[in-house]
Protein backbone atom coordinates (compact mmCIF):
# COMPACT_ATOMS: atom_id res chain seq x y z
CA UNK A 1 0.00 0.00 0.00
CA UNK A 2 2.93 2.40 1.29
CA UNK A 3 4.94 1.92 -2.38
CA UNK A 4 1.46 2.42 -4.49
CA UNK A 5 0.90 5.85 -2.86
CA UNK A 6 4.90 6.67 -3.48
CA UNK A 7 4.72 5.74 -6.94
CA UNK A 8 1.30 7.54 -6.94
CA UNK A 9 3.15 10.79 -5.86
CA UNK A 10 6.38 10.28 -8.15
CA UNK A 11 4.02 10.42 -11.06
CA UNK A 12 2.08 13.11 -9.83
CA UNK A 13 5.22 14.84 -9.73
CA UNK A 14 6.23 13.88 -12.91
CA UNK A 15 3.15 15.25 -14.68
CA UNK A 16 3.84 18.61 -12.87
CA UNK A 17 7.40 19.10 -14.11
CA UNK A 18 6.83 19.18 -17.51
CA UNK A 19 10.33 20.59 -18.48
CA UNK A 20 10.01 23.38 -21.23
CA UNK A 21 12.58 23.01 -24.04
CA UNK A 22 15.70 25.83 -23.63
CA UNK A 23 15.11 28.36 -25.98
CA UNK A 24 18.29 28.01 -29.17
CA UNK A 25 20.72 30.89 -29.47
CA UNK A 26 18.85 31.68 -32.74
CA UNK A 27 15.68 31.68 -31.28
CA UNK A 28 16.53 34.03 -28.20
CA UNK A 29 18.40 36.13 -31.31
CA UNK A 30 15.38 36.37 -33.51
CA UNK A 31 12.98 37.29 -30.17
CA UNK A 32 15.80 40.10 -29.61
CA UNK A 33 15.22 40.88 -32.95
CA UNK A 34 11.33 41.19 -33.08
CA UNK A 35 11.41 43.14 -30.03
CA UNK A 36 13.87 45.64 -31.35
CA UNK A 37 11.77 45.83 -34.48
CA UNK A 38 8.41 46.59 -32.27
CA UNK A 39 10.27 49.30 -30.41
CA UNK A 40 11.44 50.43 -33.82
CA UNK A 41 7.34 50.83 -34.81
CA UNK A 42 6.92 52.49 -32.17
CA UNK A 43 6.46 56.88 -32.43
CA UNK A 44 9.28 58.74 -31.33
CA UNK A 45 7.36 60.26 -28.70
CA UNK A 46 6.62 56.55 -27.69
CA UNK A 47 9.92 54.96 -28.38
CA UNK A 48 11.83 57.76 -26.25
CA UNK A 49 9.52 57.64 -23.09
CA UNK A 50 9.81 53.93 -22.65
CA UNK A 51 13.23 54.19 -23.30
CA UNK A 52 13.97 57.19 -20.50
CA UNK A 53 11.98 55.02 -18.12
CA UNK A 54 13.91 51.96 -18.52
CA UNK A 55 17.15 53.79 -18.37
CA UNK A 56 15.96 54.98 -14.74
CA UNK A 57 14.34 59.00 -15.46
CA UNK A 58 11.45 59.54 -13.27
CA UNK A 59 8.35 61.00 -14.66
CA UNK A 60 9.70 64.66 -14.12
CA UNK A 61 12.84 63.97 -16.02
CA UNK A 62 11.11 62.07 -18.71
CA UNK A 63 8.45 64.93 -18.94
CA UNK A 64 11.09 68.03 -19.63
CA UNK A 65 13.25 65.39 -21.50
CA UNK A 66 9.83 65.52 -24.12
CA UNK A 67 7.88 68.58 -23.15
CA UNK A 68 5.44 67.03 -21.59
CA UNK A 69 3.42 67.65 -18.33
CA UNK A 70 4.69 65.29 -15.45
CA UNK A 71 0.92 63.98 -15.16
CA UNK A 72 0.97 62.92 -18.52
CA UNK A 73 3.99 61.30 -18.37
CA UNK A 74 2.06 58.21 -16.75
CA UNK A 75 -0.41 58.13 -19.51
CA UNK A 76 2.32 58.44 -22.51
CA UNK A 77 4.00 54.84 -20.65
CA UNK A 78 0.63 53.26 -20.37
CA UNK A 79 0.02 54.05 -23.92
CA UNK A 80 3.41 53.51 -25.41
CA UNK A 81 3.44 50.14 -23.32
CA UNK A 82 0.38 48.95 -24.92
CA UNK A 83 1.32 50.07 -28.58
CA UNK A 84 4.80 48.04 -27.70
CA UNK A 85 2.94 45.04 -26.87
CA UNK A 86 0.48 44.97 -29.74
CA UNK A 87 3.33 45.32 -32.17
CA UNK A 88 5.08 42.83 -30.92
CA UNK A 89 2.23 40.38 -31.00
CA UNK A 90 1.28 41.61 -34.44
CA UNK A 91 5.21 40.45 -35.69
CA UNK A 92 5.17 37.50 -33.56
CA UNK A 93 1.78 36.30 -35.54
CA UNK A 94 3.39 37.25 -38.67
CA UNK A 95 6.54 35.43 -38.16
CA UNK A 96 4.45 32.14 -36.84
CA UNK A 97 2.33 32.18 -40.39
CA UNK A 98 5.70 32.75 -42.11
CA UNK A 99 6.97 29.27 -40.14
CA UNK A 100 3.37 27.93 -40.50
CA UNK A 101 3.19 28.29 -44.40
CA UNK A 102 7.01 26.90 -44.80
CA UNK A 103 6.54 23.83 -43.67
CA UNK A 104 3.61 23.53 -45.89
């Protein structure tokens, strides 16, 4: 009874550690490349303020840095955040019918 409910657990825990393949060097490459390329879509305005923030300006900076009001500033990131994000998933959809209709 004892070794049924161990080998009950071990394959619980087997099922739970499904083990994700390690991204390849070209695959972490060509992610560093789509992301670069949604920042790139991104307006300047855009591009810039997400830039300043991740470089460490606080809103104040970031707002004289682009002539902005420092309430704003928070709105511009939201914005430019979302715009980042739906880029990206636009290029990553493209890329995965790319893939999809090669190995057709």
């Amino acid at each position: 009874m004892r070794r049924r409910k161990h080998l009950a657990l071990l394959a619980e825990q087997e099922r739970d550690e499904v083990v994700e393949p390690e991204e390849t060097t070209l695959e972490r490459a060509q992610d560093a490349a789509m992301a670069r390329k949604a920042v790139d879509a991104l307006a300047e305005r855009d591009r810039l303020a997400l830039l300043m923030r991740e470089e460490g300006l606080d809103y104040n900076e970031i707002a004289e840095a682009l002539q902005l009001s420092p309430g704003s500033v928070g709105t511009t990131l939201s914005r430019a955040r979302r715009r980042l994000v739906e880029s990206y998933e636009a290029l990553q959809k493209s890329r995965e019918e790319r893939e999809k209709n090669a190995a057709s």
